[in-house]
N, C-alpha and C. Protein backbone atom coordinates (compact mmCIF):
# COMPACT_ATOMS: atom_id res chain seq x y z
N UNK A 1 99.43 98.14 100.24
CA UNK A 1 98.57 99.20 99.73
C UNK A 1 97.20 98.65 99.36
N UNK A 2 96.18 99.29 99.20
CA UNK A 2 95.20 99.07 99.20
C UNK A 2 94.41 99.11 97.48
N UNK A 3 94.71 98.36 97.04
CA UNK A 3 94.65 98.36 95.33
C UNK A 3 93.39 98.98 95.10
N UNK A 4 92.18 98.72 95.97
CA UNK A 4 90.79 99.30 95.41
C UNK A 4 90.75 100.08 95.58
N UNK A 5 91.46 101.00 96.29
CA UNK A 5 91.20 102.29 96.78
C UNK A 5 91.93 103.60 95.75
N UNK A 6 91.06 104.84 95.46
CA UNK A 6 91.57 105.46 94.05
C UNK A 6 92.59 106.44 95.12
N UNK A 7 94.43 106.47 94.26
CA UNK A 7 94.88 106.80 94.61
C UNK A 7 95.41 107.96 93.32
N UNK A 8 96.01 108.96 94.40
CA UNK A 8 96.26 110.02 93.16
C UNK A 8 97.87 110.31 93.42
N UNK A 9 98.29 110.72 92.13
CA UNK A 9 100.07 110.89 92.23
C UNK A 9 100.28 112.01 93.01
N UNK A 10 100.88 112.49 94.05
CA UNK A 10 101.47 113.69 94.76
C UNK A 10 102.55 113.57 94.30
N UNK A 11 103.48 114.64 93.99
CA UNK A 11 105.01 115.17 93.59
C UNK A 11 105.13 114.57 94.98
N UNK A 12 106.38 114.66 95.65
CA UNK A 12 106.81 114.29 97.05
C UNK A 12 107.09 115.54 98.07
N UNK A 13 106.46 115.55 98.58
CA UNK A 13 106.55 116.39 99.69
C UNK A 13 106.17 117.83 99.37
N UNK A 14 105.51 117.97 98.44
CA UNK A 14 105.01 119.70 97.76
C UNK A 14 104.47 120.60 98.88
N UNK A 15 103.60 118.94 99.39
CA UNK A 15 102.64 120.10 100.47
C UNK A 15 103.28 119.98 101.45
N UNK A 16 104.71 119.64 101.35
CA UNK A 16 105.14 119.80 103.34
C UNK A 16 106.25 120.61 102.86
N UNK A 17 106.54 121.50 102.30
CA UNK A 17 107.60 122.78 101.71
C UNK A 17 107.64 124.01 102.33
N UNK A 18 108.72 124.01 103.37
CA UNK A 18 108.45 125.15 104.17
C UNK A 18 110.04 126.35 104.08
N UNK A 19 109.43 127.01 103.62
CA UNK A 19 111.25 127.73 103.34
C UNK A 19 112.32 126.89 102.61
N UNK A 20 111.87 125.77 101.78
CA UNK A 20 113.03 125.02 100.83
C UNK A 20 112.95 123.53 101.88
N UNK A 21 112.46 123.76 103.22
CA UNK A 21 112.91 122.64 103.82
C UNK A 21 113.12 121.08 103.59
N UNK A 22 111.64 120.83 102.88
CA UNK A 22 111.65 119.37 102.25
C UNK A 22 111.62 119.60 100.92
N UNK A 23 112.43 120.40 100.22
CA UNK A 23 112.17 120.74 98.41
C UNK A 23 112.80 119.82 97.63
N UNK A 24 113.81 119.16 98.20
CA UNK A 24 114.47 118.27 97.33
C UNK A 24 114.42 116.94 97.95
N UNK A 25 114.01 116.25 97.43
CA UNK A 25 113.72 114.49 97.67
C UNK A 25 114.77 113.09 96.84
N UNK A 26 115.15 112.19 97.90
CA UNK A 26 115.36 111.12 97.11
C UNK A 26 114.32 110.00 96.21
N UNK A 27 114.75 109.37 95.76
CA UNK A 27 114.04 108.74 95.09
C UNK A 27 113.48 108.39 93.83
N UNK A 28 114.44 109.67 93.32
CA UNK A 28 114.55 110.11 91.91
C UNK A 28 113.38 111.32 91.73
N UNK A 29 112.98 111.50 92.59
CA UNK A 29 111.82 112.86 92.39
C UNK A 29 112.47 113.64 93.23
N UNK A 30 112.37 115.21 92.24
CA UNK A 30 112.64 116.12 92.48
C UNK A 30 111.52 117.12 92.27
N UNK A 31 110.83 118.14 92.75
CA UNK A 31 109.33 118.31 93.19
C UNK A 31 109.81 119.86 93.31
N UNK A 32 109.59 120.55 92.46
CA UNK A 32 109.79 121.86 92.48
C UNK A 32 108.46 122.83 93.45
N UNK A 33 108.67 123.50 94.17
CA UNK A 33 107.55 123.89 95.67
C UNK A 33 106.16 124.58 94.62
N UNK A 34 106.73 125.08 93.25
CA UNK A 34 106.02 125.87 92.97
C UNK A 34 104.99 124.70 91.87
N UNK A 35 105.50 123.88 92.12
CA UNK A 35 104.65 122.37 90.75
C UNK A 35 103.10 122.28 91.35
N UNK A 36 102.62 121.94 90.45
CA UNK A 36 100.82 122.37 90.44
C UNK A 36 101.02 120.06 91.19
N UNK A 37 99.84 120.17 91.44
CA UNK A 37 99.57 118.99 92.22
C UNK A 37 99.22 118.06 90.47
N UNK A 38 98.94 116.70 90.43
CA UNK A 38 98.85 116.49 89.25
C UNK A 38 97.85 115.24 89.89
N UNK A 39 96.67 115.08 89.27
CA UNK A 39 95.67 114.03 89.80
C UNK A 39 95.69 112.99 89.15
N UNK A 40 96.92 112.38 88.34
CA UNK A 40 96.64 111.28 87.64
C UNK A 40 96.58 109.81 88.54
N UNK A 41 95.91 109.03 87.76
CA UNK A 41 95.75 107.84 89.02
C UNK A 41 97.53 107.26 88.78
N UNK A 42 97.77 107.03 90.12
CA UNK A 42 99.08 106.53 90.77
C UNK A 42 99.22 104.90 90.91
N UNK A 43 100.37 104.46 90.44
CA UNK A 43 100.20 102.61 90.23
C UNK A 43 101.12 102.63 91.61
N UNK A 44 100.75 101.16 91.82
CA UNK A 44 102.05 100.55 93.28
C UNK A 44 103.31 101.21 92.93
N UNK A 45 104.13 101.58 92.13
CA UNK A 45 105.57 101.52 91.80
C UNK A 45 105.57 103.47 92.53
N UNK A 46 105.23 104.12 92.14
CA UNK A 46 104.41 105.59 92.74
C UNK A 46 104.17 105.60 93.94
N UNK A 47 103.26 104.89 94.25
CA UNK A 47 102.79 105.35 95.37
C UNK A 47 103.83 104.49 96.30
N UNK A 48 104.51 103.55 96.14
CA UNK A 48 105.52 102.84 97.39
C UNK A 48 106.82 103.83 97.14
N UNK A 49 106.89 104.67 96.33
CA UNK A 49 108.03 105.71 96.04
C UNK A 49 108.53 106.93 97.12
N UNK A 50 106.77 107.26 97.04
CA UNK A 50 106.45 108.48 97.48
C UNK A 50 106.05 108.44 99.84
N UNK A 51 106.12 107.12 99.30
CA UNK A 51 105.95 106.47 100.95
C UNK A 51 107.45 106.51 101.24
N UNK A 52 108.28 106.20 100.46
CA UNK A 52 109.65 105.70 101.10
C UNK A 52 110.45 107.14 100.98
N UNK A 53 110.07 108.25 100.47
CA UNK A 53 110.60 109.14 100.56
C UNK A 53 110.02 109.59 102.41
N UNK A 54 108.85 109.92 102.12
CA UNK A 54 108.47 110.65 103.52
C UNK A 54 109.21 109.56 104.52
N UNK A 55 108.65 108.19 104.47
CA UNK A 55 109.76 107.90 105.56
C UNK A 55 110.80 108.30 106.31
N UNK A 56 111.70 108.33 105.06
CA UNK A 56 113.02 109.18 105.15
C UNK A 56 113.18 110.33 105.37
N UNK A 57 112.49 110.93 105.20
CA UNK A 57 112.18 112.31 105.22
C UNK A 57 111.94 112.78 106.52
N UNK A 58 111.10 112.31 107.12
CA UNK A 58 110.64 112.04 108.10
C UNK A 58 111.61 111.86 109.64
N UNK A 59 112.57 110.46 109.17
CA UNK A 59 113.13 110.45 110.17
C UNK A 59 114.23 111.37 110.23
N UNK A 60 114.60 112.06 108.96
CA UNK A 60 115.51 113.41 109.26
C UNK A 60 115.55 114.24 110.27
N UNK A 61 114.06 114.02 110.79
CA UNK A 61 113.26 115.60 111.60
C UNK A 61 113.46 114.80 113.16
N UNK A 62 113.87 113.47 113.36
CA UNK A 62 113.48 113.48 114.65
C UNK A 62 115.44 112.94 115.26
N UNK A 63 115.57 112.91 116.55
CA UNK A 63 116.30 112.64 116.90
C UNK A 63 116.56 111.20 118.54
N UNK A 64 117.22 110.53 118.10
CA UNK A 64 117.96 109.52 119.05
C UNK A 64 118.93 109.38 119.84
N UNK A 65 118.91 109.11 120.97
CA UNK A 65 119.83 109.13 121.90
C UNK A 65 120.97 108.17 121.21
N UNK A 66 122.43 108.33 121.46
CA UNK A 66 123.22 107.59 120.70
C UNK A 66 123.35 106.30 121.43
N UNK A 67 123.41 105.01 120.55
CA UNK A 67 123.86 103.67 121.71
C UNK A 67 124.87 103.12 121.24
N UNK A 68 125.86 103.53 121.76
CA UNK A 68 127.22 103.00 121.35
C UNK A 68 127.00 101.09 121.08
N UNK A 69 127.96 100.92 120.09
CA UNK A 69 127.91 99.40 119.59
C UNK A 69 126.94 99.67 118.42
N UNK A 70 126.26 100.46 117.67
CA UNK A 70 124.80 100.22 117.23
C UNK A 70 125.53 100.97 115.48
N UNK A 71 125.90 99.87 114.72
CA UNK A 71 126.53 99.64 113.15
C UNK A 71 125.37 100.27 112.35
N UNK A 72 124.00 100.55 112.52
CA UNK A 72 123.28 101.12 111.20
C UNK A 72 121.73 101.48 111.96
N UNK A 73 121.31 101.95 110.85
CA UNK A 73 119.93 102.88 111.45
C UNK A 73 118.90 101.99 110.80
N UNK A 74 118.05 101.02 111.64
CA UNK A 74 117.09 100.12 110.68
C UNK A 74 115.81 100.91 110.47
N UNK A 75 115.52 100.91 109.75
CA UNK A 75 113.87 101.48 109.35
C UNK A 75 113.24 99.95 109.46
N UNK A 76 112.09 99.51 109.82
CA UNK A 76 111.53 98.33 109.37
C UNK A 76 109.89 98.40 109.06
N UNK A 77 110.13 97.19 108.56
CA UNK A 77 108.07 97.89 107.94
C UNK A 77 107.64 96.49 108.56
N UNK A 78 106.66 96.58 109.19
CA UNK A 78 105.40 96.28 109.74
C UNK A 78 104.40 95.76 109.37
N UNK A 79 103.90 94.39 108.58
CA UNK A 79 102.80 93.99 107.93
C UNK A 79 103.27 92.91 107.13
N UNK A 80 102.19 92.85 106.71
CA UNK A 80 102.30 91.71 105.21
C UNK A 80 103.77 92.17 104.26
N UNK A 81 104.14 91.38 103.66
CA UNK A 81 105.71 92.16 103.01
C UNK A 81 105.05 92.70 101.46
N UNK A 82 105.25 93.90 101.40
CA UNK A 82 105.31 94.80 100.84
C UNK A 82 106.67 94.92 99.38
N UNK A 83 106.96 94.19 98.35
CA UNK A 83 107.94 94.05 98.31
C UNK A 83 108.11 95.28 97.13
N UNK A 84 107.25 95.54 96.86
CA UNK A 84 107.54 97.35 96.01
C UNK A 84 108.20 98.07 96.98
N UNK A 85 107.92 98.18 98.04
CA UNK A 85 108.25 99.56 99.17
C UNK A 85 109.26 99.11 99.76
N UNK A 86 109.36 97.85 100.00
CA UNK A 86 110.83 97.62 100.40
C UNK A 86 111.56 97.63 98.99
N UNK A 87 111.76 97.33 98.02
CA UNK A 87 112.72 97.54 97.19
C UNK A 87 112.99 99.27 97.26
N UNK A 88 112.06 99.78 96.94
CA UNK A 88 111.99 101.40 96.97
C UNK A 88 112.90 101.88 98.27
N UNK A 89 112.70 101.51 99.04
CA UNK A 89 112.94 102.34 100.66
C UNK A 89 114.45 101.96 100.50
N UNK A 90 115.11 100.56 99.99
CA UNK A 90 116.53 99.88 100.23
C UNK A 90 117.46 100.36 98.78
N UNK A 91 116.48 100.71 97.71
CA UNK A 91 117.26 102.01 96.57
C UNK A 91 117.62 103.22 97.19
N UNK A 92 116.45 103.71 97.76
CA UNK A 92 116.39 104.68 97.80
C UNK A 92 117.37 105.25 98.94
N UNK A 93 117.53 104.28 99.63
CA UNK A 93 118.55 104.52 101.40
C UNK A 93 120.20 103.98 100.80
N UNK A 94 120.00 103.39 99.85
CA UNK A 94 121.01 102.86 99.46
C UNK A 94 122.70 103.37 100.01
N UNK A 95 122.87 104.55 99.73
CA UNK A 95 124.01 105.24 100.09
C UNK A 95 123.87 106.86 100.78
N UNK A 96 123.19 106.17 101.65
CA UNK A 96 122.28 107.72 102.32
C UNK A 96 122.70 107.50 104.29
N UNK A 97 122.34 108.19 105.08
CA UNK A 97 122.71 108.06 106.47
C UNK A 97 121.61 108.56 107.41
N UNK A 98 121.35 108.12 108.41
CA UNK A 98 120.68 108.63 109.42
C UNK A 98 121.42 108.90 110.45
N UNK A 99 121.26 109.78 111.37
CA UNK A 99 122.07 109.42 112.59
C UNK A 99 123.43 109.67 112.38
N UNK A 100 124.16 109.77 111.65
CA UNK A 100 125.90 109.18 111.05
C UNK A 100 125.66 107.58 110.78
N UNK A 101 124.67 106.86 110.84
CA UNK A 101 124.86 105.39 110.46
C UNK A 101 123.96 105.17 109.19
N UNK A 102 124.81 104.13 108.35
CA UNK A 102 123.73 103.90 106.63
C UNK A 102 122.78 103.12 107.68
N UNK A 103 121.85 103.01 106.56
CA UNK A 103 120.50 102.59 106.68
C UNK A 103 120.58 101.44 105.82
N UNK A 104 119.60 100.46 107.21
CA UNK A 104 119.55 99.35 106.69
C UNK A 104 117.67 99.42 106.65
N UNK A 105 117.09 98.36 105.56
CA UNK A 105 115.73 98.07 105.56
C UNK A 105 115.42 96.66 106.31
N UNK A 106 114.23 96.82 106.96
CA UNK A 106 114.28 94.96 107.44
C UNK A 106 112.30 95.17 107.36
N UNK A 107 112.40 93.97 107.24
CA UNK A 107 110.79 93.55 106.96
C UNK A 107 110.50 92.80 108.09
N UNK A 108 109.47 93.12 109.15
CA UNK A 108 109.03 92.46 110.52
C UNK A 108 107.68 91.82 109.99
N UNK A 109 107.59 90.25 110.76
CA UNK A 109 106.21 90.25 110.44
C UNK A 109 105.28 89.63 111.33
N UNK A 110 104.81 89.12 111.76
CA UNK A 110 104.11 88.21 113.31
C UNK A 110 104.78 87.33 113.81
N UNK A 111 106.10 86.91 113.00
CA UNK A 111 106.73 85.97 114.03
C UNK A 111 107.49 86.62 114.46
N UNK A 112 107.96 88.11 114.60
CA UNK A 112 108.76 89.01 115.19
C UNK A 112 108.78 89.27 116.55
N UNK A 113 109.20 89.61 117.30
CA UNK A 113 109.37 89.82 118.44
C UNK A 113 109.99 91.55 118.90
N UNK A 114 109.27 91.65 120.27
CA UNK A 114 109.33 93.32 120.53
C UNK A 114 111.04 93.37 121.16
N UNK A 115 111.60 92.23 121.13
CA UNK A 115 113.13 92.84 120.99
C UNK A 115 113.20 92.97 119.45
N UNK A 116 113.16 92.11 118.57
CA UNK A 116 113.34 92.54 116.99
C UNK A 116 113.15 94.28 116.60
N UNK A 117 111.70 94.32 117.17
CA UNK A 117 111.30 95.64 116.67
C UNK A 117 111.70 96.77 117.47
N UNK A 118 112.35 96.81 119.14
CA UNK A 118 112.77 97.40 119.74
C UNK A 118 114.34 97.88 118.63
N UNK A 119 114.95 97.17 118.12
CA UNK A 119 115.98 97.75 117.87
C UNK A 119 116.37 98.66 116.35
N UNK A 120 114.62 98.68 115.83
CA UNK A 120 114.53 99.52 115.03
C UNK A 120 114.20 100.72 115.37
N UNK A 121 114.91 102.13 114.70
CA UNK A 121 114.89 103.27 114.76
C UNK A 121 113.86 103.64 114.24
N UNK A 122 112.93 103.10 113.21
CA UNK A 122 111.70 103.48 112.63
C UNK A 122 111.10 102.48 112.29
N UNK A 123 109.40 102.24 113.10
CA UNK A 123 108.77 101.23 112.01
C UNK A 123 107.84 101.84 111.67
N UNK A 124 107.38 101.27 110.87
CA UNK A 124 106.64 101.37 109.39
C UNK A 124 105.41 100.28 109.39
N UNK A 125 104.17 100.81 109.96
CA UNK A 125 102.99 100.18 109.84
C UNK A 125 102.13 100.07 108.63
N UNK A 126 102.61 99.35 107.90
CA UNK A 126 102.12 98.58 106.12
C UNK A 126 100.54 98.07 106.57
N UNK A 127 100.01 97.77 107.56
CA UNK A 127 98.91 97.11 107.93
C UNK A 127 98.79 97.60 109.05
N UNK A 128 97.51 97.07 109.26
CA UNK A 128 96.70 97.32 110.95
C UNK A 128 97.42 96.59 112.10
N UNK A 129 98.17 97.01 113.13
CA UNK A 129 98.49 96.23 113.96
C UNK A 129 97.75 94.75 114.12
N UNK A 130 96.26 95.09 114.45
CA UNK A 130 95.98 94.09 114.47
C UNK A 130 95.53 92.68 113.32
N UNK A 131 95.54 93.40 111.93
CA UNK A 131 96.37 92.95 111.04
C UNK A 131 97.51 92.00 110.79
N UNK A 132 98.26 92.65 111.26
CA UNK A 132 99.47 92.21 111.43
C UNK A 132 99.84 90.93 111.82
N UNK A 133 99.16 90.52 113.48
CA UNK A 133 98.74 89.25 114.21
C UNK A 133 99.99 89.86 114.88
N UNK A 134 100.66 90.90 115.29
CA UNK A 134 101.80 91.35 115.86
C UNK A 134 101.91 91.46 117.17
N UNK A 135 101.92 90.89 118.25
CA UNK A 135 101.36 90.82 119.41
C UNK A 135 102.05 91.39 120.07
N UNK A 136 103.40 91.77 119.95
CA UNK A 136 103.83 92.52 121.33
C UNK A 136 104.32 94.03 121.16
N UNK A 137 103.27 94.68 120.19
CA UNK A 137 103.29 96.06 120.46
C UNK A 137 103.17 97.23 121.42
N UNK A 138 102.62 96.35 122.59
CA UNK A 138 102.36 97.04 123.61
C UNK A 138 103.72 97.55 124.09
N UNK A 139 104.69 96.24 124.44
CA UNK A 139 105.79 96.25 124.70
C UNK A 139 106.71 97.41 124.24
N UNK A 140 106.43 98.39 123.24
CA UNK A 140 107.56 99.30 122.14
C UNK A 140 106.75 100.46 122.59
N UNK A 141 105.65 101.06 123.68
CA UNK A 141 105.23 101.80 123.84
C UNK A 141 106.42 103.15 124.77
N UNK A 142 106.82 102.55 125.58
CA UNK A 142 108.04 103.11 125.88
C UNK A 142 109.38 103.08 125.44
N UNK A 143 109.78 102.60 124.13
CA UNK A 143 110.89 102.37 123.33
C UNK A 143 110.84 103.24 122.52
N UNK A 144 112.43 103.75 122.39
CA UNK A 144 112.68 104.79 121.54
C UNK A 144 112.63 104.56 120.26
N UNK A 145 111.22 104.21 119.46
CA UNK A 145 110.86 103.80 118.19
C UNK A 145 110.23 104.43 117.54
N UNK A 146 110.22 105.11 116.74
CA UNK A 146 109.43 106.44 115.98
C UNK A 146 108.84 105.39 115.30
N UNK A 147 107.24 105.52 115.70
CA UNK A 147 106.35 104.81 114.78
C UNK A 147 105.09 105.37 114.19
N UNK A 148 105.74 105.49 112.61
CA UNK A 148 104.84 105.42 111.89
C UNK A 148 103.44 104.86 110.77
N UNK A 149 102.24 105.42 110.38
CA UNK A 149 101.53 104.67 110.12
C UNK A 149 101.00 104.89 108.43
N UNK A 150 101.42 103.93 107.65
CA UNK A 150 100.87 104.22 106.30
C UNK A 150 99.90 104.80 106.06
N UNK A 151 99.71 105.42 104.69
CA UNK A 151 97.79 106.01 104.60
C UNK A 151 97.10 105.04 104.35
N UNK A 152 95.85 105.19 105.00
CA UNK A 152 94.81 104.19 104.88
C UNK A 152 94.77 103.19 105.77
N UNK A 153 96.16 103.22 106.88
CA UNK A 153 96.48 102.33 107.61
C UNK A 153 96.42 102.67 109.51
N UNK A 154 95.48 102.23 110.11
CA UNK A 154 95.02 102.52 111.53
C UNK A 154 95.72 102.16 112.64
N UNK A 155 97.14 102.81 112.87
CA UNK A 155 98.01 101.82 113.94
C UNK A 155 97.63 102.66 115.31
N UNK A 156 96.69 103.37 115.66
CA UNK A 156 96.45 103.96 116.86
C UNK A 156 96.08 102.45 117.94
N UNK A 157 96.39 102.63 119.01
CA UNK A 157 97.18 103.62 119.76
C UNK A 157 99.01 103.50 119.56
N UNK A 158 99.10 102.66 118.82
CA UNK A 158 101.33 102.90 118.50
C UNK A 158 101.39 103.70 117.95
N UNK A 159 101.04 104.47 117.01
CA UNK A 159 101.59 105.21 116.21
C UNK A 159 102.21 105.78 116.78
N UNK A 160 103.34 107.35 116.33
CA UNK A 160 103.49 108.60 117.07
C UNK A 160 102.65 109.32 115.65
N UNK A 161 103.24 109.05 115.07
CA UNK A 161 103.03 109.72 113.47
C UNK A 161 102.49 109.39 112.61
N UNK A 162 101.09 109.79 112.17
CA UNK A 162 100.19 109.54 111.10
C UNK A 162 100.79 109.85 109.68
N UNK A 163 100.55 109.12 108.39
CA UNK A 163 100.28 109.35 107.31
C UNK A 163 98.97 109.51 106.68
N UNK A 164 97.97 110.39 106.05
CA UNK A 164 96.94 110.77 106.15
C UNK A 164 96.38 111.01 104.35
N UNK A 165 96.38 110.64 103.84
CA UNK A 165 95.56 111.04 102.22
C UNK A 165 94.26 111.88 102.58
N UNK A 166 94.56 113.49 102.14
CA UNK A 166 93.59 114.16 102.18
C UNK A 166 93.39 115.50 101.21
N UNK A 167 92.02 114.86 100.27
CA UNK A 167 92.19 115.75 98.99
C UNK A 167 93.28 115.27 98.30
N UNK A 168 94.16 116.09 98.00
CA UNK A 168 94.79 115.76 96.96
C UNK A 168 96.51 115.80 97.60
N UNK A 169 96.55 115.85 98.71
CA UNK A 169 98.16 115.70 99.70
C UNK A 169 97.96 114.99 100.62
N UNK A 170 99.52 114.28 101.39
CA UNK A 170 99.60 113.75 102.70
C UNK A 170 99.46 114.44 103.41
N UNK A 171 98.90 114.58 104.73
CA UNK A 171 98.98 115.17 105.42
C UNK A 171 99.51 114.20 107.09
N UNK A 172 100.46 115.35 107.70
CA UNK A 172 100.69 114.16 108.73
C UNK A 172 100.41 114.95 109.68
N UNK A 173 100.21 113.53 110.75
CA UNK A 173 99.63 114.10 112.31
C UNK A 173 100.39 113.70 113.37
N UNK A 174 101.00 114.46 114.21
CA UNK A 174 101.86 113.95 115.43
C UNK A 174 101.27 114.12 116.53
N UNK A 175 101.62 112.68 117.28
CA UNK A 175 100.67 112.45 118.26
C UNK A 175 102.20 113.23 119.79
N UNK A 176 101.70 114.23 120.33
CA UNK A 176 102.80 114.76 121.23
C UNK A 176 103.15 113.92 122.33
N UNK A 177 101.82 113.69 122.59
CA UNK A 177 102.25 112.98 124.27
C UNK A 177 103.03 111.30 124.33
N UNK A 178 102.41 110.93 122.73
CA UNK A 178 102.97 109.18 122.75
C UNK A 178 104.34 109.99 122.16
N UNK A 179 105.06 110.85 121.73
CA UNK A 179 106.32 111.26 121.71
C UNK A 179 106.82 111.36 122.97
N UNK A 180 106.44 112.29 123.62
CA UNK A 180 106.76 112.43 124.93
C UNK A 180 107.40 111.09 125.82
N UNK A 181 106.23 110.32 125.75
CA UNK A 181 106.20 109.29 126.47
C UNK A 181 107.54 108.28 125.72
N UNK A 182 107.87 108.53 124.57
CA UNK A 182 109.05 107.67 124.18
C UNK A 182 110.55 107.80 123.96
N UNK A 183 110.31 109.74 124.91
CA UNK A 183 111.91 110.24 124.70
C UNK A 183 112.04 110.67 123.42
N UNK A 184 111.48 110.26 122.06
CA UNK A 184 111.89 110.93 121.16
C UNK A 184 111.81 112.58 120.99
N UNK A 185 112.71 112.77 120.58
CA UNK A 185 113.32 114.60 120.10
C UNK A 185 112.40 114.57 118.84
N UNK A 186 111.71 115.65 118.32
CA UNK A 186 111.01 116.28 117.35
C UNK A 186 111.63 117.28 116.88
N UNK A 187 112.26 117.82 115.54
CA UNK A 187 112.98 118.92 115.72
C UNK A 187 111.89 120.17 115.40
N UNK A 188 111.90 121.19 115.93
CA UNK A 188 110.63 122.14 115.37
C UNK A 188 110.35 122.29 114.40
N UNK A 189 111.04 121.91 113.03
CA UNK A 189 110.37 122.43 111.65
C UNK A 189 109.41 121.28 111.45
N UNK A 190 109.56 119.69 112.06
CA UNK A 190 108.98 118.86 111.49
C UNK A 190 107.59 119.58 112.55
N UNK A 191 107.71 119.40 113.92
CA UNK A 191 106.55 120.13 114.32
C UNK A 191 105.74 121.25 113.83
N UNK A 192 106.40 121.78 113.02
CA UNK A 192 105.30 123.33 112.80
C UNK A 192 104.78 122.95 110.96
N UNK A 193 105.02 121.35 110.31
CA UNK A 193 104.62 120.80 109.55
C UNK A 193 103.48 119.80 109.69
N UNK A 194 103.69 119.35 110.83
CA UNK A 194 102.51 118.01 111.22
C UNK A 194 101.05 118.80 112.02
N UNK A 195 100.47 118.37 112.29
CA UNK A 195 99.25 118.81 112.69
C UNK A 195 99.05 117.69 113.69
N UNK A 196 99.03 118.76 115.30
CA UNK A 196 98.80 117.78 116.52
C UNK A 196 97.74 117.36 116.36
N UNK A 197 97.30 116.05 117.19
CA UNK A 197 96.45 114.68 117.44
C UNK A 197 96.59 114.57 118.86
């Protein structure tokens, strides 16, 4: 996260509340649709909270082809190690499922490799690819990897899915065609929540 940068507390998911859809959150926040937004400044422990919810949240909405042999659903994050957001994301998944498989957390970092990150179901861009020193991203462009990109954080062209700080909510952006291009399933509610790119 970006310490200099003024961050403000969002309830979790207020502004992505569509018919009850995302109304109730893990993470120990529970975010009633009708709660007024609250602008107090937000510390690391907050704001890596409110990241590891949408994550999750997130990958609810999309879907994977099944690969038999395959024991758990990795989320992995992408960057410098982050160790607020990974503690957060590995509470918070703790006894939770994707797919029918628990969720495991794993932390990738430049000595990783695009089989490593191929066999995650979600990564999690904590930094700038090129940041990162992550070199074989190119490689996961056609892999069934839902990749997303922190706020404040520029993973175009990998991304599929933006995280966006704007005003006073996240706002996310789905990129269609790098979906397209990776086989991943979108289910329509997450589509008629994100805003195409």
């Amino acid at each position: 996260m970006a310490s200099k940068r003024k961050i403000y507390f969002y309830p979790a998911f207020i502004s992505l509340t569509l018919t009850g859809l995302l109304s109730v959150f893990a993470f120990g926040w529970v975010a009633p649709a009708s709660a007024a937004m609250d602008a107090a400044p937000m510390d690391d422990q907050r704001f890596s909270a409110m990241q590891a919810a949408y994550i999750y949240n997130i990958a609810k909405f999309f879907e994977w082809p099944a690969q038999p042999g395959q024991s758990t659903f990795d989320i992995c994050l992408l960057g410098e190690k982050n160790e607020v957001l990974l503690s957060q994301l590995q509470k918070g998944t703790e006894k939770r499922q994707l797919q029918q498989l628990p969720v495991r957390i794993l932390q990738i970092d430049n000595s990783g490799s695009s089989t490593e990150a191929s066999q995650c179901k979600v990564l999690y861009f904590t930094q700038t690819p090129e940041g990162s020193g992550f070199t074989d991203l190119p490689q996961l462009h056609h892999q069934q990897v839902l990749r997303i990109s922190a706020p404040y954080v520029s993973a175009s062209p990998y991304s599929q899915v933006d995280m966006e700080l704007e005003g006073n909510r996240i706002v996310l952006y789905v990129k269609a065609q790098a979906l397209t291009e990776s086989g991943l399933q979108a289910k329509a509610a997450f589509l008629s929540i994100a805003k195409q790119r």
